[in-house]
PDB file of N, CA and C in Angstrom:
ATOM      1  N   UNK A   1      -1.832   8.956  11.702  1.00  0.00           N
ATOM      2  CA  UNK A   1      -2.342   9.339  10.409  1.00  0.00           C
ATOM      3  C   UNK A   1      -2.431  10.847  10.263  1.00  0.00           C
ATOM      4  N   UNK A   2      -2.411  11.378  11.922  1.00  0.00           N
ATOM      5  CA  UNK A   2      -2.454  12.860  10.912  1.00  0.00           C
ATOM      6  C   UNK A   2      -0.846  13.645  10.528  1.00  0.00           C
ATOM      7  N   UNK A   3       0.097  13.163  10.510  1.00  0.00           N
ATOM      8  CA  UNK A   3       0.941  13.368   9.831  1.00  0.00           C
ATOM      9  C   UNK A   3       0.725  13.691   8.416  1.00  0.00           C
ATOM     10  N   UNK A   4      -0.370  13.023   7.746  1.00  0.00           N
ATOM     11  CA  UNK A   4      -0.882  12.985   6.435  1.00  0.00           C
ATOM     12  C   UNK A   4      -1.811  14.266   6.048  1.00  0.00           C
ATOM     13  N   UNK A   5      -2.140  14.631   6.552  1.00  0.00           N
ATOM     14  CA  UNK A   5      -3.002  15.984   6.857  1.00  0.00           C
ATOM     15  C   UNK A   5      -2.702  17.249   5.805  1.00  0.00           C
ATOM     16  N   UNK A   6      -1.278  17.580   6.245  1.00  0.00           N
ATOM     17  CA  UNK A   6      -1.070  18.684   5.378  1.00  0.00           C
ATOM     18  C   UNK A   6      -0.939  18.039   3.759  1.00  0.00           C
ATOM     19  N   UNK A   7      -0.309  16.879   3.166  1.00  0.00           N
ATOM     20  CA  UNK A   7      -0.591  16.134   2.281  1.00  0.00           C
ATOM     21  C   UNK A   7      -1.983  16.724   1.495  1.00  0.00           C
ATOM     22  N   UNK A   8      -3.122  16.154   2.146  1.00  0.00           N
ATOM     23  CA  UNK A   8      -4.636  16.053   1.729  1.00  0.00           C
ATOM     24  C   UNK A   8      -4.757  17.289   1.340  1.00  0.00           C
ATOM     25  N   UNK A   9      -4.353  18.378   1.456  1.00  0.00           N
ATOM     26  CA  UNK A   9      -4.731  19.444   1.134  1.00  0.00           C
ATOM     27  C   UNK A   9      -4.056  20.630   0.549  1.00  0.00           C
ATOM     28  N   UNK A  10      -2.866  19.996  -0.508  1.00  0.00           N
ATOM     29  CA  UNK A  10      -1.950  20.226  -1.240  1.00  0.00           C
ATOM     30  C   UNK A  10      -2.913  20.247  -2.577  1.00  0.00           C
ATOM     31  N   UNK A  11      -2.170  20.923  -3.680  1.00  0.00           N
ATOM     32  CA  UNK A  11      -3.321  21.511  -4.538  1.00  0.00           C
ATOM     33  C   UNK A  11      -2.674  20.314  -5.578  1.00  0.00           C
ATOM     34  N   UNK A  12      -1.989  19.274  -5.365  1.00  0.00           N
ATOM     35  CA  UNK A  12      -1.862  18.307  -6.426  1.00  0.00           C
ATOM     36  C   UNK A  12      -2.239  17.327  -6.560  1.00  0.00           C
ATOM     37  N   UNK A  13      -3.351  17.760  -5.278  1.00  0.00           N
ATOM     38  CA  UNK A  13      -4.088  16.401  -5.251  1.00  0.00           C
ATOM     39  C   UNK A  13      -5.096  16.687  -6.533  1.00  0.00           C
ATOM     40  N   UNK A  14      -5.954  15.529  -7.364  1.00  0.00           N
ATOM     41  CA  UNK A  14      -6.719  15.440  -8.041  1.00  0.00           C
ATOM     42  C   UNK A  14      -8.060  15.433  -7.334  1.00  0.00           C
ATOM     43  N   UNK A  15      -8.419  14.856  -6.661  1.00  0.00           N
ATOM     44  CA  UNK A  15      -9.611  14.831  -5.374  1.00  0.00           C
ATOM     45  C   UNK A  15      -9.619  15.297  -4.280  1.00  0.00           C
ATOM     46  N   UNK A  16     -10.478  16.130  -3.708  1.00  0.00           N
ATOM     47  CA  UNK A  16     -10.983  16.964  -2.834  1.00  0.00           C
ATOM     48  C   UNK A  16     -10.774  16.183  -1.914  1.00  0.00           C
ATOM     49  N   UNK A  17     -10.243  15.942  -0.748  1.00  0.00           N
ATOM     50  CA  UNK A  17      -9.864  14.992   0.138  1.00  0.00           C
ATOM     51  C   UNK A  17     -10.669  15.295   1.221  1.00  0.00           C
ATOM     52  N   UNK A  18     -11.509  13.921   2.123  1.00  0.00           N
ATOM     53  CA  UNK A  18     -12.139  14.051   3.052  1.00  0.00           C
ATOM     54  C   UNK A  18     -11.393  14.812   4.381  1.00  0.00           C
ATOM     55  N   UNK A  19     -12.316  15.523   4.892  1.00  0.00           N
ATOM     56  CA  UNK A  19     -11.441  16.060   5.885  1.00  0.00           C
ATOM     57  C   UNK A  19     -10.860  14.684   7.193  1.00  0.00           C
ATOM     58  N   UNK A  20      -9.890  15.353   7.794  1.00  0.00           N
ATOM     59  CA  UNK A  20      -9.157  13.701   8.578  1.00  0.00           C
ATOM     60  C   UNK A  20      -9.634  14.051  10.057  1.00  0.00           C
ATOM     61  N   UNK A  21     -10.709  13.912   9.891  1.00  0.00           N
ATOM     62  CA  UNK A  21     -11.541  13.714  11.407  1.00  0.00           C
ATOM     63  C   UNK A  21     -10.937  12.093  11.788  1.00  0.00           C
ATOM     64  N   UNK A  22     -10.968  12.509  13.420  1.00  0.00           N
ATOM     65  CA  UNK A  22     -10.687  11.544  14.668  1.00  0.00           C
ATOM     66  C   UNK A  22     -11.570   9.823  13.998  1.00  0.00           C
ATOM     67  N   UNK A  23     -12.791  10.402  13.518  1.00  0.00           N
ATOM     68  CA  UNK A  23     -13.546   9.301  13.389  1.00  0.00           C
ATOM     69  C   UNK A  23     -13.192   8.338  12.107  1.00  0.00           C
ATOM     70  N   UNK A  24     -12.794   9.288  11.444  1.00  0.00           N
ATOM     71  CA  UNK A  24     -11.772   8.090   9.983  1.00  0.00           C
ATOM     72  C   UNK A  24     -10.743   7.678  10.699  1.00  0.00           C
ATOM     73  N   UNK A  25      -9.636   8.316  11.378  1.00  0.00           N
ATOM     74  CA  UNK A  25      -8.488   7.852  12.396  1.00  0.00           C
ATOM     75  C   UNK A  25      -9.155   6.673  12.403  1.00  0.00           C
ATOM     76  N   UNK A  26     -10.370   6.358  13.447  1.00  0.00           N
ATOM     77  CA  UNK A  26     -10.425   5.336  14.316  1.00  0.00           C
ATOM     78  C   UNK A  26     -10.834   4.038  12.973  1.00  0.00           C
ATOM     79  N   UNK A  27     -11.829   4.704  12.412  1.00  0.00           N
ATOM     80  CA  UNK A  27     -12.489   3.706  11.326  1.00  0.00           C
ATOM     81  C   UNK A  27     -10.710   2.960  10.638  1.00  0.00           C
ATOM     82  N   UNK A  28      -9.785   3.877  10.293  1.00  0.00           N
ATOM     83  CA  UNK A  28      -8.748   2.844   9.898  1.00  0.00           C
ATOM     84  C   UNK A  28      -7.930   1.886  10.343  1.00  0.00           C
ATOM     85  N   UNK A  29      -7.979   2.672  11.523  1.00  0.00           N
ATOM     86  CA  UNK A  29      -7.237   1.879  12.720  1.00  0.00           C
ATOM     87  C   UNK A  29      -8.222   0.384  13.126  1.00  0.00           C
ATOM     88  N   UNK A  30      -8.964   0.624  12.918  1.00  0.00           N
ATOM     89  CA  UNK A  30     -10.196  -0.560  13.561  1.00  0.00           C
ATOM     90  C   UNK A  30     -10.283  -1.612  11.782  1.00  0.00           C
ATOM     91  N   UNK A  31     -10.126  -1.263  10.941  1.00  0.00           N
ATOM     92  CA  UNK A  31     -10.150  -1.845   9.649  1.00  0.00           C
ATOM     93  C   UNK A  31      -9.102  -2.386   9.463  1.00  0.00           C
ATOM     94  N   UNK A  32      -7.618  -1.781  10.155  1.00  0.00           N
ATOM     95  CA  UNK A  32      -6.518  -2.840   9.839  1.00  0.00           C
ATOM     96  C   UNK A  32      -6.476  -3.677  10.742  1.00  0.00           C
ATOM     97  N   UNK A  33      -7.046  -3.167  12.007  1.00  0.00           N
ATOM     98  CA  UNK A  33      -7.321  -4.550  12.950  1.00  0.00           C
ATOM     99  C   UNK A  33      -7.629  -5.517  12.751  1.00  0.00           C
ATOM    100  N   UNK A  34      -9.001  -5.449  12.003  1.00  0.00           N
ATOM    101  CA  UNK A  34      -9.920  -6.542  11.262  1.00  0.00           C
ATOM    102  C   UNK A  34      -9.068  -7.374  10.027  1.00  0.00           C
ATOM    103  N   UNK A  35      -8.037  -6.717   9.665  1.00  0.00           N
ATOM    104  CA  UNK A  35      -7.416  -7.416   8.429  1.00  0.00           C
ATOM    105  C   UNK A  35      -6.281  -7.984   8.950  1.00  0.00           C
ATOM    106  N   UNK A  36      -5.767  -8.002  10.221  1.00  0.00           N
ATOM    107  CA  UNK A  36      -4.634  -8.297  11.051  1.00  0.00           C
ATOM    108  C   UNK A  36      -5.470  -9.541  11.198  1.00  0.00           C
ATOM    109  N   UNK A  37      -6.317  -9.684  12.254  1.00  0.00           N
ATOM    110  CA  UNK A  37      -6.476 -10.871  12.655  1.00  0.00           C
ATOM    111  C   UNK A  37      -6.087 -11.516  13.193  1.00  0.00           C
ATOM    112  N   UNK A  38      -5.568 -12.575  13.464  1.00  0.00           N
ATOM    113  CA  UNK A  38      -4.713 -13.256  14.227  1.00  0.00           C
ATOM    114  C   UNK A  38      -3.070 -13.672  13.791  1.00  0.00           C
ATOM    115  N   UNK A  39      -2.934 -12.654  12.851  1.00  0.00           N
ATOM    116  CA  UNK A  39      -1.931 -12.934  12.227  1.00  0.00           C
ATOM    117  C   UNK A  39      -1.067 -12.389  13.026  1.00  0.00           C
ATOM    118  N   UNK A  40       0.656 -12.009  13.282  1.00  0.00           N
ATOM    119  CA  UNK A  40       1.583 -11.462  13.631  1.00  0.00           C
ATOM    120  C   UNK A  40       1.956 -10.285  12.833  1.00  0.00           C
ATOM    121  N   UNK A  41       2.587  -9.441  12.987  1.00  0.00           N
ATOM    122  CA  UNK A  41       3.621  -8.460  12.116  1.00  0.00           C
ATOM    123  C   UNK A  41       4.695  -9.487  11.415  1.00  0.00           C
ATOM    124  N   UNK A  42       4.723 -10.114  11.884  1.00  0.00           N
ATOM    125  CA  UNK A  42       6.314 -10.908  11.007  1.00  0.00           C
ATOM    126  C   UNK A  42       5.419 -11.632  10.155  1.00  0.00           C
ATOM    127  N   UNK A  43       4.216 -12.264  10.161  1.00  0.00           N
ATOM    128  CA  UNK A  43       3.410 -13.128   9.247  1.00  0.00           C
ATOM    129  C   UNK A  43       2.890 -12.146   8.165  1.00  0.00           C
ATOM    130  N   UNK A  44       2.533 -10.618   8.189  1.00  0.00           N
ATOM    131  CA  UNK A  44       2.048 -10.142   7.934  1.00  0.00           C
ATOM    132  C   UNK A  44       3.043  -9.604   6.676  1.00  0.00           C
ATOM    133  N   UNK A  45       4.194  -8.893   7.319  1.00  0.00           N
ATOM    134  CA  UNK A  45       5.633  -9.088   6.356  1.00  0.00           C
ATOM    135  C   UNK A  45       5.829  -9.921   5.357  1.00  0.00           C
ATOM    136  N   UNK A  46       6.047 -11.349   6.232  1.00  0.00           N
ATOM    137  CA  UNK A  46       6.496 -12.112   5.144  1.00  0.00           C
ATOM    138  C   UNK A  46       4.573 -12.227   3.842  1.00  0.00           C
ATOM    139  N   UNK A  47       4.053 -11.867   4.161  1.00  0.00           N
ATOM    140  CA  UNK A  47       2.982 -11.756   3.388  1.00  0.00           C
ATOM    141  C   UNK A  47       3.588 -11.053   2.049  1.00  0.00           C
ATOM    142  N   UNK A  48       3.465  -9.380   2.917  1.00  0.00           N
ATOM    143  CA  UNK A  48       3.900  -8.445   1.801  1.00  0.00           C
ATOM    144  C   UNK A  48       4.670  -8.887   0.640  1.00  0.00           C
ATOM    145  N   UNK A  49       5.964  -9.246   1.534  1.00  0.00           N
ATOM    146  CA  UNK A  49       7.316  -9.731   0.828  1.00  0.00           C
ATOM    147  C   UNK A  49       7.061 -10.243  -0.114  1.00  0.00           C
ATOM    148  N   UNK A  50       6.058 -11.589   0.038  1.00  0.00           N
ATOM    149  CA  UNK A  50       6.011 -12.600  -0.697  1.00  0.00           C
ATOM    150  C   UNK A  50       5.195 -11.900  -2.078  1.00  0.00           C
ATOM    151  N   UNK A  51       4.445 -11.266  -2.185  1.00  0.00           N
ATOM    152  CA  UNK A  51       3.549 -10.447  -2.908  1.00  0.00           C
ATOM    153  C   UNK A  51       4.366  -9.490  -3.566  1.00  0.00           C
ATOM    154  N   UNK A  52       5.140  -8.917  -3.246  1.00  0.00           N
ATOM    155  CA  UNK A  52       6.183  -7.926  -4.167  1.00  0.00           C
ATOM    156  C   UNK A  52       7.119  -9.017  -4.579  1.00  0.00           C
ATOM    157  N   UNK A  53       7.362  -9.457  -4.143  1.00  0.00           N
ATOM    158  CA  UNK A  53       8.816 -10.265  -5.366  1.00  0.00           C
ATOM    159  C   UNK A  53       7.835 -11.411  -6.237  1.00  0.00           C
ATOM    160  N   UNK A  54       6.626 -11.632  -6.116  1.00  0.00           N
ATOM    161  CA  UNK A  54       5.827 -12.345  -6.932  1.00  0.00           C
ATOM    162  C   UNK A  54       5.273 -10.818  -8.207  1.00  0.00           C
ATOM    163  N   UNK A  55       4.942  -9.838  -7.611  1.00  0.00           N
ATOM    164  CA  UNK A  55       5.066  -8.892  -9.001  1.00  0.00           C
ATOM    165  C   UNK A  55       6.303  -8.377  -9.465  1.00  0.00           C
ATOM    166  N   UNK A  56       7.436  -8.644  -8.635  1.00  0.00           N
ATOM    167  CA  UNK A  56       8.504  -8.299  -9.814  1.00  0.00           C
ATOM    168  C   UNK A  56       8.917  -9.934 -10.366  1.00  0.00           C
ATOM    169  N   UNK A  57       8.949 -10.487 -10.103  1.00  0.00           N
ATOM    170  CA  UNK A  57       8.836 -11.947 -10.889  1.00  0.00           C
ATOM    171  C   UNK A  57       7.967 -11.578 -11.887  1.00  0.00           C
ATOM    172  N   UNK A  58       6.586 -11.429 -11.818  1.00  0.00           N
ATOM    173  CA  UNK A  58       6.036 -11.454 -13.404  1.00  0.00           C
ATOM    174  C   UNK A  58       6.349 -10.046 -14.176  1.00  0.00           C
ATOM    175  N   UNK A  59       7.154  -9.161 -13.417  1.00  0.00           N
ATOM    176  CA  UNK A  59       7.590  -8.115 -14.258  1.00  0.00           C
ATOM    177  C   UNK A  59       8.802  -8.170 -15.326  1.00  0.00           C
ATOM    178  N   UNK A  60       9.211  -8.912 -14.482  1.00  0.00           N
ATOM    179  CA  UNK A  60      10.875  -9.699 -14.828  1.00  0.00           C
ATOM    180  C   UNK A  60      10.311 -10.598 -16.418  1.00  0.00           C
ATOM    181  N   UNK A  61       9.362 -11.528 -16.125  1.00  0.00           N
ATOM    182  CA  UNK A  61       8.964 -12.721 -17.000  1.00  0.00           C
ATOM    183  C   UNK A  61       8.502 -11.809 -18.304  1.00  0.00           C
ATOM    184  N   UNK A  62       7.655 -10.930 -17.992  1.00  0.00           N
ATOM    185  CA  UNK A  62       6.771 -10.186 -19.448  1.00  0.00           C
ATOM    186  C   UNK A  62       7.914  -8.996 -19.943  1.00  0.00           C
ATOM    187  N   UNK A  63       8.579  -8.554 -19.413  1.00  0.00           N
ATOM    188  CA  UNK A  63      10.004  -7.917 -19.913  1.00  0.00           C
ATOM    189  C   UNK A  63      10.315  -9.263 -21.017  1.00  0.00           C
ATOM    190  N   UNK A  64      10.854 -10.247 -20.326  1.00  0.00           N
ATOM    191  CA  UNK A  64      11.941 -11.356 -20.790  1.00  0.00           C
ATOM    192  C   UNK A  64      11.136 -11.527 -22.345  1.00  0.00           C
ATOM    193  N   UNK A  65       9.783 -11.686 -22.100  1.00  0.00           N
ATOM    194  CA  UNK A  65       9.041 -12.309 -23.012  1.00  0.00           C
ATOM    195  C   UNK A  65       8.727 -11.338 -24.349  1.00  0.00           C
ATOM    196  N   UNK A  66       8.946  -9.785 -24.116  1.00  0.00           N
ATOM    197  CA  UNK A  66       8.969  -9.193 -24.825  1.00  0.00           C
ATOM    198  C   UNK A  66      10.076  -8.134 -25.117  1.00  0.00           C
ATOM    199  N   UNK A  67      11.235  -8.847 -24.827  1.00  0.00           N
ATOM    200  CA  UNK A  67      12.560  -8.510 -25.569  1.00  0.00           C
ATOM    201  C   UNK A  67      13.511  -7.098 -24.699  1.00  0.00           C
ATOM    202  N   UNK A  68      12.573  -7.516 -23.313  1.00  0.00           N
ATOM    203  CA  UNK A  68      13.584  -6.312 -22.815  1.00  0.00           C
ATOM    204  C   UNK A  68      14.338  -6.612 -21.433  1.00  0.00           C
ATOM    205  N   UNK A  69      15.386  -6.308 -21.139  1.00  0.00           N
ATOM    206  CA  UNK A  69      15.922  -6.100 -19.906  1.00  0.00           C
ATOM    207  C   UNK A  69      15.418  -6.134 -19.065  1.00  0.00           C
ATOM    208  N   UNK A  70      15.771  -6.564 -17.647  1.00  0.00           N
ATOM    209  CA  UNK A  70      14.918  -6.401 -16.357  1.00  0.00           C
ATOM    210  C   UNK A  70      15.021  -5.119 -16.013  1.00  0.00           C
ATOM    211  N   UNK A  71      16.360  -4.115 -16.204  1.00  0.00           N
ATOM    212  CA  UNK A  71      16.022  -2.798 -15.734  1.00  0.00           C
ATOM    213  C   UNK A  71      16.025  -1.967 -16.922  1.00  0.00           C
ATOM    214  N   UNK A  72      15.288  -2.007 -18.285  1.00  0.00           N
ATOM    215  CA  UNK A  72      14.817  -1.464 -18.687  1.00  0.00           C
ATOM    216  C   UNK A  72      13.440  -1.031 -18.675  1.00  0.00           C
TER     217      UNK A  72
END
């Protein structure tokens, strides 16, 4: 995460960004743990997956429904 660092403190940010102390590191790292669970990376994927082509499906549908193109 601290790759992200110089990011946070770019002047385009809109919010004053917490500084990226070790102890947020860990707090995120320990929070995606908790949201992992017993799941796999490949379970976790096909999660995502399934969740993005379910919002471009209803992006696709409310386009259709209101007269426009899918890549418009």
């Amino acid at each position: 995460m601290t790759q992200f660092r110089p990011a946070l403190q770019m002047p385009c940010a809109c919010l004053k960004a917490p500084p990226l102390a070790y102890a947020l590191i860990d707090s995120g790292v320990e929070g995606a743990g908790q949201e992992q669970g017993q799941r796999s990376i490949a379970e976790l994927e096909r999660y995502r997956d399934d969740r993005l082509l379910a919002v471009l499906a209803a992006i696709k549908e409310t386009k259709a429904r209101h007269g426009f193109g899918f890549t418009e």
